[in-house]
C-alpha atoms as a PDB file:
ATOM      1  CA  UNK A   1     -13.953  -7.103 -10.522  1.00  0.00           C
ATOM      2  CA  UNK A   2     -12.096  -9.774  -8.260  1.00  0.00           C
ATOM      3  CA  UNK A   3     -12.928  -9.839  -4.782  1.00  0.00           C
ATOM      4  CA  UNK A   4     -11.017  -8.496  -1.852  1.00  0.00           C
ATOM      5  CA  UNK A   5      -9.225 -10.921   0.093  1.00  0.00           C
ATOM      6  CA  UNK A   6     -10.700 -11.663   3.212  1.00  0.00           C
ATOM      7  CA  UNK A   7      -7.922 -11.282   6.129  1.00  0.00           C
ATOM      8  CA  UNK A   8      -9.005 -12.083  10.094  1.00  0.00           C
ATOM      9  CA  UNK A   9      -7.144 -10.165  12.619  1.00  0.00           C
ATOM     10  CA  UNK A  10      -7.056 -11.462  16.439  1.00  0.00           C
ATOM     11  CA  UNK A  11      -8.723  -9.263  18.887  1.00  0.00           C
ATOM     12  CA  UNK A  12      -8.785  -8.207  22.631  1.00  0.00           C
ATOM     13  CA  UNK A  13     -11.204  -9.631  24.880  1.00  0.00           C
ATOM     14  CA  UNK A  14     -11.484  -7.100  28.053  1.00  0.00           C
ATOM     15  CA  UNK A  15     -13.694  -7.622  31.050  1.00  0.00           C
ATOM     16  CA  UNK A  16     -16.179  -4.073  31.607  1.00  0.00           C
ATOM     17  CA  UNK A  17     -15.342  -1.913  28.901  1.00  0.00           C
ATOM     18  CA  UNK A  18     -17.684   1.193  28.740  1.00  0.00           C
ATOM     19  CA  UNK A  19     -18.988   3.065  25.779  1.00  0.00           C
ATOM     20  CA  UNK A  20     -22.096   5.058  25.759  1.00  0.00           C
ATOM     21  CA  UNK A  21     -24.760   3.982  28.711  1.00  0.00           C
ATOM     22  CA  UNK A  22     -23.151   0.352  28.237  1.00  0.00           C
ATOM     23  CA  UNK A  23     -20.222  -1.196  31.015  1.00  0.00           C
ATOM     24  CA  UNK A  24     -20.125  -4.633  29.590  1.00  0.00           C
ATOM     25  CA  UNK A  25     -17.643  -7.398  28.778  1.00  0.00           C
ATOM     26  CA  UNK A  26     -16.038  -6.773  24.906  1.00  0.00           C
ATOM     27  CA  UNK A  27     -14.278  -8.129  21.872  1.00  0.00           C
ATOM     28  CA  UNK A  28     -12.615  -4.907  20.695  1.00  0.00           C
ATOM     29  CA  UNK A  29      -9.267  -3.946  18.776  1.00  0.00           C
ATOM     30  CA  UNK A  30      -8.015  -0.626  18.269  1.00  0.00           C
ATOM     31  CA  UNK A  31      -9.660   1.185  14.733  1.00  0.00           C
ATOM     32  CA  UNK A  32      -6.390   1.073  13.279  1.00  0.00           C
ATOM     33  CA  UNK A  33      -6.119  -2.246  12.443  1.00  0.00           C
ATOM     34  CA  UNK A  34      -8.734  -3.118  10.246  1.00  0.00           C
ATOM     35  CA  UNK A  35      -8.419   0.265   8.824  1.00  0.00           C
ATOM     36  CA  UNK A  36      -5.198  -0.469   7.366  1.00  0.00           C
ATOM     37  CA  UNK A  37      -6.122  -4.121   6.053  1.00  0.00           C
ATOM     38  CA  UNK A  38      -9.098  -2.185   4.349  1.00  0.00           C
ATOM     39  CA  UNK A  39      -6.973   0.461   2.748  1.00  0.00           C
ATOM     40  CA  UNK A  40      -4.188  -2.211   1.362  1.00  0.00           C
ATOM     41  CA  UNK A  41      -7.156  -3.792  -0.553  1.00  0.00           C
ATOM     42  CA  UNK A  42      -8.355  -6.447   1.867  1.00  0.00           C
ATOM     43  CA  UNK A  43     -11.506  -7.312   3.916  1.00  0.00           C
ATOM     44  CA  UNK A  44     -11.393  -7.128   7.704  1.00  0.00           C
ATOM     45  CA  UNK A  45     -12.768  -9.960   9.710  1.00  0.00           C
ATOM     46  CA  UNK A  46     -12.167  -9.664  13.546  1.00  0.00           C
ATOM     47  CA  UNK A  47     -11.121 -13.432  15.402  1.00  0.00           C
ATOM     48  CA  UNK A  48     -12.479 -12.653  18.832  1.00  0.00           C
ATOM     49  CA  UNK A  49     -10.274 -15.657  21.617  1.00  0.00           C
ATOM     50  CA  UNK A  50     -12.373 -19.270  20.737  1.00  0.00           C
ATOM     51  CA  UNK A  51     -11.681 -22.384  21.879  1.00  0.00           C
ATOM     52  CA  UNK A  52      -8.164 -23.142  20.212  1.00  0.00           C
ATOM     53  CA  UNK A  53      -9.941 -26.683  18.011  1.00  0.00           C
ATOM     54  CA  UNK A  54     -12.048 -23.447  16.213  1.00  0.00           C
ATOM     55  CA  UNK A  55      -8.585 -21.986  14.813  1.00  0.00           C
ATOM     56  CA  UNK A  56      -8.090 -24.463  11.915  1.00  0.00           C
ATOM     57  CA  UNK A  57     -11.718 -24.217  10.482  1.00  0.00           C
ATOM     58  CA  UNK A  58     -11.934 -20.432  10.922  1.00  0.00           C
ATOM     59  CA  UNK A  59      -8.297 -19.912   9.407  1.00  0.00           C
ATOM     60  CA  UNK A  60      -9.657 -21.802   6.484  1.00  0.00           C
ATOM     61  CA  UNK A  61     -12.571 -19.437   5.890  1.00  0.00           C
ATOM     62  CA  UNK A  62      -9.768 -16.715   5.587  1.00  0.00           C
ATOM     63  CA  UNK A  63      -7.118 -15.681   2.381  1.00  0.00           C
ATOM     64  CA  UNK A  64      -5.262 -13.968   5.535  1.00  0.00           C
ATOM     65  CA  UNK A  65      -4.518 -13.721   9.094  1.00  0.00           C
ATOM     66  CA  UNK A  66      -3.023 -10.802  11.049  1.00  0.00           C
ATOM     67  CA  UNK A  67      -2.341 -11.485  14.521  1.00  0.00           C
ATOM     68  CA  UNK A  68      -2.280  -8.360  16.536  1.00  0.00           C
ATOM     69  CA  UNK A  69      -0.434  -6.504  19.060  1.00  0.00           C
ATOM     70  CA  UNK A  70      -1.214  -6.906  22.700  1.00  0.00           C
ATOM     71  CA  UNK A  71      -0.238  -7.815  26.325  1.00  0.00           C
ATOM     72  CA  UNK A  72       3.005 -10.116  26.980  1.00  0.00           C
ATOM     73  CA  UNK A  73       2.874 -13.608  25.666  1.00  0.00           C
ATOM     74  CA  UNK A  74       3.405 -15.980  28.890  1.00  0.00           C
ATOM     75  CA  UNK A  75       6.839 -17.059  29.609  1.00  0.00           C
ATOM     76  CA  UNK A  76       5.976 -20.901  30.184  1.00  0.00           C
ATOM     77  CA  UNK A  77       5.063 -20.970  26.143  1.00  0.00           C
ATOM     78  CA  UNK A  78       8.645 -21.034  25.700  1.00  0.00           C
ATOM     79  CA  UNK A  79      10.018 -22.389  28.749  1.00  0.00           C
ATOM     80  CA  UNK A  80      10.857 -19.707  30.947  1.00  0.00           C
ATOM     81  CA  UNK A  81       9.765 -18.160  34.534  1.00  0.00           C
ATOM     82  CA  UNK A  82       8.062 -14.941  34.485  1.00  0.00           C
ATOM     83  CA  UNK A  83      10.404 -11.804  34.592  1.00  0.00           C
ATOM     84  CA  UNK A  84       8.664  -9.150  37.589  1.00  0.00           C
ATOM     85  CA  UNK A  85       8.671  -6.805  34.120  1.00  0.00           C
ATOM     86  CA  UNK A  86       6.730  -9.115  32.531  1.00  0.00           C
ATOM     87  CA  UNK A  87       2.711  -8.126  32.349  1.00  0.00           C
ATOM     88  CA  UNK A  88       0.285 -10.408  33.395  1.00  0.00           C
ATOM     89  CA  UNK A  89      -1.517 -13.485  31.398  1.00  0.00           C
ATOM     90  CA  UNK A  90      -3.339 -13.717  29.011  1.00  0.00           C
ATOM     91  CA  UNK A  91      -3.990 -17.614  28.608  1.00  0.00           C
ATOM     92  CA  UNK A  92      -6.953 -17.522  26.536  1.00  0.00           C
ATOM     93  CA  UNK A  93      -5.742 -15.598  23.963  1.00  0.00           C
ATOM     94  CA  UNK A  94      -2.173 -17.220  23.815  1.00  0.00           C
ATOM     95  CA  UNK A  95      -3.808 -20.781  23.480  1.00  0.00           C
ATOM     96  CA  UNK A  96      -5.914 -19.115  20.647  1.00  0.00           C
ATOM     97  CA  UNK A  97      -3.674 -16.745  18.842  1.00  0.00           C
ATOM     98  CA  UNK A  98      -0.665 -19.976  18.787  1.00  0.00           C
ATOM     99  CA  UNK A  99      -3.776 -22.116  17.126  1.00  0.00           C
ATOM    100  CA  UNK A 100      -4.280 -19.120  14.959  1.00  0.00           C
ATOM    101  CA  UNK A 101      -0.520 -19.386  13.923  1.00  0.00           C
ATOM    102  CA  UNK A 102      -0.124 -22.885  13.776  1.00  0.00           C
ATOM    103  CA  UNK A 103      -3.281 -23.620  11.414  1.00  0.00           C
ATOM    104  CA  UNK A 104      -2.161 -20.563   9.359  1.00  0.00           C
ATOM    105  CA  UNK A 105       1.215 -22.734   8.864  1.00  0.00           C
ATOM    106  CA  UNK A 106      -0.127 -25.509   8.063  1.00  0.00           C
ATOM    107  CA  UNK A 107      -3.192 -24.330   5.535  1.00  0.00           C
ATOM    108  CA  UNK A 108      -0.790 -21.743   3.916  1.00  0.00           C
ATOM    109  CA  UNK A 109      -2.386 -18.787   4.577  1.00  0.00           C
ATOM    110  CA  UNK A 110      -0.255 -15.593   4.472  1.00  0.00           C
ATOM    111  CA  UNK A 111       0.386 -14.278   7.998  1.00  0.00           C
ATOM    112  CA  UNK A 112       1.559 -11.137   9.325  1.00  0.00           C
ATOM    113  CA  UNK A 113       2.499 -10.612  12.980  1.00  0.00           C
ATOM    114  CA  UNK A 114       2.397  -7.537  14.394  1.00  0.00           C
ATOM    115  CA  UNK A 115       4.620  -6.553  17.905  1.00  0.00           C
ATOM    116  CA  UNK A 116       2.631  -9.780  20.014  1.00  0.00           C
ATOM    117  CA  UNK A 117       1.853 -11.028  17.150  1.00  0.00           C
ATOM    118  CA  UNK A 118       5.370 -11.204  15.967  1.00  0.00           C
ATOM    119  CA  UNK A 119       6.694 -12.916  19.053  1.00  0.00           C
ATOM    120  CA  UNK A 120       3.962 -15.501  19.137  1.00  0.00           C
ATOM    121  CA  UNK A 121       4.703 -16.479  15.460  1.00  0.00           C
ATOM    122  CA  UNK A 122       8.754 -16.910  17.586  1.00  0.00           C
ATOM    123  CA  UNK A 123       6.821 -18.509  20.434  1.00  0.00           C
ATOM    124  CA  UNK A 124       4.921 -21.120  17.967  1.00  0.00           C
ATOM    125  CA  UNK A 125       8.242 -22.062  16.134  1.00  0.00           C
ATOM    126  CA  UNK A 126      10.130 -22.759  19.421  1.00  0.00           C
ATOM    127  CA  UNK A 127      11.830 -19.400  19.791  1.00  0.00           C
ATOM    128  CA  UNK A 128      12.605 -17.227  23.217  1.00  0.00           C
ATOM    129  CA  UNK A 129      11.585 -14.095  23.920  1.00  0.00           C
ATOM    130  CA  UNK A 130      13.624 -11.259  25.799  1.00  0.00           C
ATOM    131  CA  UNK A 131      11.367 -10.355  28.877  1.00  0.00           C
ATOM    132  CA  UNK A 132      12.400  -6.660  29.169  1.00  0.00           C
ATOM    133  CA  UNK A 133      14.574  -4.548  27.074  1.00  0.00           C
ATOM    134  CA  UNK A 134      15.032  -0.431  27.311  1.00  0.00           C
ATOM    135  CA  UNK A 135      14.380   1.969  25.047  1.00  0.00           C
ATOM    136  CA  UNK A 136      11.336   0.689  22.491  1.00  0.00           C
ATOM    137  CA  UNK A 137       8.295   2.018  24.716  1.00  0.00           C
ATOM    138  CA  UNK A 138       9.503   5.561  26.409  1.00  0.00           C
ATOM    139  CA  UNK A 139       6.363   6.781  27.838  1.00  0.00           C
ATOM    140  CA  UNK A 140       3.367   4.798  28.555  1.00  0.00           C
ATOM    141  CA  UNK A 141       0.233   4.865  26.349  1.00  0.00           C
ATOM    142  CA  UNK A 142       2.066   7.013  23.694  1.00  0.00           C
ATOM    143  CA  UNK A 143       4.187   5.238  20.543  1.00  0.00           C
ATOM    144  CA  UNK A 144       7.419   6.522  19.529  1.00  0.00           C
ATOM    145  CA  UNK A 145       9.144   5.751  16.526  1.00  0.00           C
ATOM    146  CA  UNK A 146      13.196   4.550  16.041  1.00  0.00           C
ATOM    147  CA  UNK A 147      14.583   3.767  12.529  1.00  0.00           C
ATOM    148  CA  UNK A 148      14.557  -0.077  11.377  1.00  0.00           C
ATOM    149  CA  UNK A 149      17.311  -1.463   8.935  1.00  0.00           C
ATOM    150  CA  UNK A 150      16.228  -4.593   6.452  1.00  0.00           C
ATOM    151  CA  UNK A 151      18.438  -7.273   5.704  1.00  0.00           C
ATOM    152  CA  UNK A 152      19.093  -7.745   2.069  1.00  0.00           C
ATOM    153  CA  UNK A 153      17.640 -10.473   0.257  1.00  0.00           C
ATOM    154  CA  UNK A 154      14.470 -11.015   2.194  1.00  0.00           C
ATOM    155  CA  UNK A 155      11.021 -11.100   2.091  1.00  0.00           C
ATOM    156  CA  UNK A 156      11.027  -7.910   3.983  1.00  0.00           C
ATOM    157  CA  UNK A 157      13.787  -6.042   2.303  1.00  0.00           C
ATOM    158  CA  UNK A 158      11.804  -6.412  -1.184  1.00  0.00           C
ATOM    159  CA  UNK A 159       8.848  -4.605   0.396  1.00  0.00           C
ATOM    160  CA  UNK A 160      10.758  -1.685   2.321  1.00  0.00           C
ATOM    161  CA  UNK A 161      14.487  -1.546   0.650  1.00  0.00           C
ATOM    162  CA  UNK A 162      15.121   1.555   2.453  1.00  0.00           C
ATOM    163  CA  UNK A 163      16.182   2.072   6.271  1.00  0.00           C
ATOM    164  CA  UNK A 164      12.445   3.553   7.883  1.00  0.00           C
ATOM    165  CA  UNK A 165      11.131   5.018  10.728  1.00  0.00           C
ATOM    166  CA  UNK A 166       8.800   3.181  12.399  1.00  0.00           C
ATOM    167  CA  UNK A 167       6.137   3.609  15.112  1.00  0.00           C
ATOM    168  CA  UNK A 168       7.463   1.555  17.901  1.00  0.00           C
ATOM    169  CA  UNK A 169       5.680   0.434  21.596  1.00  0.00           C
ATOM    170  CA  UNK A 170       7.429  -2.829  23.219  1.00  0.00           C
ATOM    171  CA  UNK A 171       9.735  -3.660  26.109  1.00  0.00           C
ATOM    172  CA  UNK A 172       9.775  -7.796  24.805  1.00  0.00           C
ATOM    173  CA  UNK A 173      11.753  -8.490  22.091  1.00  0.00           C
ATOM    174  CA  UNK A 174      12.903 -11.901  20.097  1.00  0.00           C
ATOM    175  CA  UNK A 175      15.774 -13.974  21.466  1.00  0.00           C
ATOM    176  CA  UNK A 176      16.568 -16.851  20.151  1.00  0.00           C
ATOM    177  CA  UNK A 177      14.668 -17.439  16.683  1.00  0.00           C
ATOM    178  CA  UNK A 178      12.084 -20.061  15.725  1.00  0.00           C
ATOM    179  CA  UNK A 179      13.038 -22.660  13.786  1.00  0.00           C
ATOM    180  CA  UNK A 180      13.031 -21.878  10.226  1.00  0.00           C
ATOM    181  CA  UNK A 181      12.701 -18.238  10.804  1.00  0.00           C
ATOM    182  CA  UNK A 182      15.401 -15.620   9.894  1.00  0.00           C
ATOM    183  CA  UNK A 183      16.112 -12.062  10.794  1.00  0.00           C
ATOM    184  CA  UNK A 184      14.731  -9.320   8.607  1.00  0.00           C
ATOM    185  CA  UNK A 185      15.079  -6.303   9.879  1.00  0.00           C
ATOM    186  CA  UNK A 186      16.770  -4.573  12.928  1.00  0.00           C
ATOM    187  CA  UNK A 187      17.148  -1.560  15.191  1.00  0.00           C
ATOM    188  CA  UNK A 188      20.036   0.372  15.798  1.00  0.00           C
ATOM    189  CA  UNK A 189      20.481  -1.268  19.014  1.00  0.00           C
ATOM    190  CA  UNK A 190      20.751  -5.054  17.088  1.00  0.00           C
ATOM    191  CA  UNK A 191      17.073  -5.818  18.215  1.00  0.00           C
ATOM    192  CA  UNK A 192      15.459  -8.368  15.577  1.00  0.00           C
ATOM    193  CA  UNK A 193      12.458  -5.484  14.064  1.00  0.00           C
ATOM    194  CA  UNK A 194      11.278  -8.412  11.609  1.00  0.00           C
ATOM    195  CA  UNK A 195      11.427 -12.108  11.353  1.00  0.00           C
ATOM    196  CA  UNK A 196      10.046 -14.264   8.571  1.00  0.00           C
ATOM    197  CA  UNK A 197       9.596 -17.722   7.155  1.00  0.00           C
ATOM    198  CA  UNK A 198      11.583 -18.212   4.219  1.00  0.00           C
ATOM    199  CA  UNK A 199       9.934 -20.550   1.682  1.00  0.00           C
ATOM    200  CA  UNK A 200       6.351 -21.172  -0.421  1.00  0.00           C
ATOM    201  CA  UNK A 201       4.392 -19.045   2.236  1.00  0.00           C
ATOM    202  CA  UNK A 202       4.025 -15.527   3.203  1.00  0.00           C
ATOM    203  CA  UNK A 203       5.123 -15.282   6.679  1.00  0.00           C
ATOM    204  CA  UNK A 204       6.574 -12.277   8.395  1.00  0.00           C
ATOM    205  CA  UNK A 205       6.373 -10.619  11.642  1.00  0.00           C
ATOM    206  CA  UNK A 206       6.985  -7.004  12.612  1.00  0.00           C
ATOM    207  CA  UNK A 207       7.932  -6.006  15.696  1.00  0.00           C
ATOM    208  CA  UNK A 208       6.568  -2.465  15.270  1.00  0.00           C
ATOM    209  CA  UNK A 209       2.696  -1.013  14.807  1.00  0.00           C
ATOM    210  CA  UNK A 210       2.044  -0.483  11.325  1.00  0.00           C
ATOM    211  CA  UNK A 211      -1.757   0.341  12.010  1.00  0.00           C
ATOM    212  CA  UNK A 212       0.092   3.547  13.269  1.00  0.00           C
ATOM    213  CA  UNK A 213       1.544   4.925  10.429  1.00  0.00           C
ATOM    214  CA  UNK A 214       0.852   5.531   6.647  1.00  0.00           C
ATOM    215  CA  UNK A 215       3.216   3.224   5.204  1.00  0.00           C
ATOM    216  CA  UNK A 216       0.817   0.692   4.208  1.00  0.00           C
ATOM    217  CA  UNK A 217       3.393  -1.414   2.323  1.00  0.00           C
ATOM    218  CA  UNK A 218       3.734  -4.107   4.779  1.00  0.00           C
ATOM    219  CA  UNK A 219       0.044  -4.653   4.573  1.00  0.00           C
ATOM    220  CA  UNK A 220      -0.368  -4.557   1.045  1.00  0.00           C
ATOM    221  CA  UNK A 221       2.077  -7.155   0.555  1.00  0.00           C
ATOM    222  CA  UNK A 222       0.452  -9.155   2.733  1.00  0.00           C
ATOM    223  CA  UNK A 223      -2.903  -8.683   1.022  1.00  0.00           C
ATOM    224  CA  UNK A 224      -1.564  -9.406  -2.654  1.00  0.00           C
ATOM    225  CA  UNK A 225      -0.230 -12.565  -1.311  1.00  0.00           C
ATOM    226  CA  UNK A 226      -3.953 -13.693  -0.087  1.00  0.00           C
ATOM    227  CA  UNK A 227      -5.248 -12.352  -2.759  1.00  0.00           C
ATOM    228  CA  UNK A 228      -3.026 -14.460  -5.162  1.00  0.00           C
ATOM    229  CA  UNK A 229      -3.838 -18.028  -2.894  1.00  0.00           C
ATOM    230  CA  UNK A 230      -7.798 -17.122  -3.309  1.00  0.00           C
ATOM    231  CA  UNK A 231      -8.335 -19.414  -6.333  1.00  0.00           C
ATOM    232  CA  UNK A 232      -6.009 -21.845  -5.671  1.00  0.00           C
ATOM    233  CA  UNK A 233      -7.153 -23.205  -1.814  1.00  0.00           C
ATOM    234  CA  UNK A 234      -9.152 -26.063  -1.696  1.00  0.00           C
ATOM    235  CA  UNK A 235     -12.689 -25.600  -0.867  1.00  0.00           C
ATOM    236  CA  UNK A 236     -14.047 -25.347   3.073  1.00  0.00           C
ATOM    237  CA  UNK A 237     -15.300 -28.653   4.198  1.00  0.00           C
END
């Protein structure tokens, strides 16, 4: 039986979380997540923030990489001064998370972004962000869910052909693309829902949650693609 593809997802680290008797310091990432990377076939490693030199050799122990949702990437990654909207920093996990994305790039890896994660791979490729848009995030704490449209012909649109509903929790959205990167799905509204790399590797971003939902197509895709790069990557050093 061939193995499952081993896929890291970036994680949260929060100052004096509490569970049971404990109030301490904590790597954590909501259940969802790996969940879904375990039921579309792969296995879930969690990427806790490291220094950002760690990102190449740990993205090379991986088939995969999902980088997460999260808080609000910091404006001066692409240039910009900080909208009052916009939610405080989160430096350490930006310069990580960007490494993340850049050594994915580089190695070949297949990468998924999810909401954050999404506008980081933007971020990484020299894109803008939107600071604050309406409508994607009505009530706090609680995702909602709009329709999303693909674009024929991509790398997207051969995974979900049909116009979905999606569960949805953002107020940032992309602006001006990466270089290299194309629309691949949208809102009603015009907001860019997917972007993605065109070319030899997987790369897409999402800007909705699909850890929240059952659709696990997305995901799968993603872990066929590792899957399919396990024999061929050159060994670890």
């Amino acid at each position: 039986m061939p193995s499952r593809p081993l896929i890291g997802i970036s994680t949260y680290a929060e100052p004096g979380v509490r569970w049971g008797v404990w109030h301490l310091d904590a790597v954590l990432l909501p259940a969802g997540y790996p969940r879904l990377v375990q039921r579309a076939g792969g296995l879930a490693a969690l990427l806790p923030p490291d220094a950002p030199e760690q990102a190449a050799p740990a993205v090379a122990r991986l088939d995969g990489l999902v980088v997460a949702g999260g808080p609000d990437v910091e404006p001066v990654h692409y240039g910009a001064e900080p909208d009052p909207r916009t939610g405080p920093p989160a430096r350490a996990r930006d310069a990580w998370e960007l490494a993340l994305i850049e050594a994915a790039l580089a190695r070949g890896i297949p990468l998924l972004g999810i909401c954050r994660g999404m506008q980081l791979l933007n971020v990484a490729l020299g894109g803008t962000l939107v600071q604050h848009i309406d409508g994607h995030a009505e009530v706090p704490g609680t995702f909602g869910r709009h329709p999303v449209k693909p674009v024929p012909g991509t790398l997207y649109a051969g995974i979900a052909p049909e116009q979905t509903s999606v569960p949805t929790y953002h107020h940032q959205a992309v602006d001006r693309l990466g270089t290299g990167l194309i629309p691949s799905a949208h809102a009603e509204d015009g907001t860019v829902e997917a972007i993605e790399l065109p070319g030899p590797t997987w790369a897409l971003g999402v800007q909705w949650h699909p850890e929240m939902a059952d659709d696990l197509r997305v995901v799968q895709a993603l872990a066929a693609a590792a899957g399919r790069g396990q024999s061929c990557l050159p060994p670890v050093p």
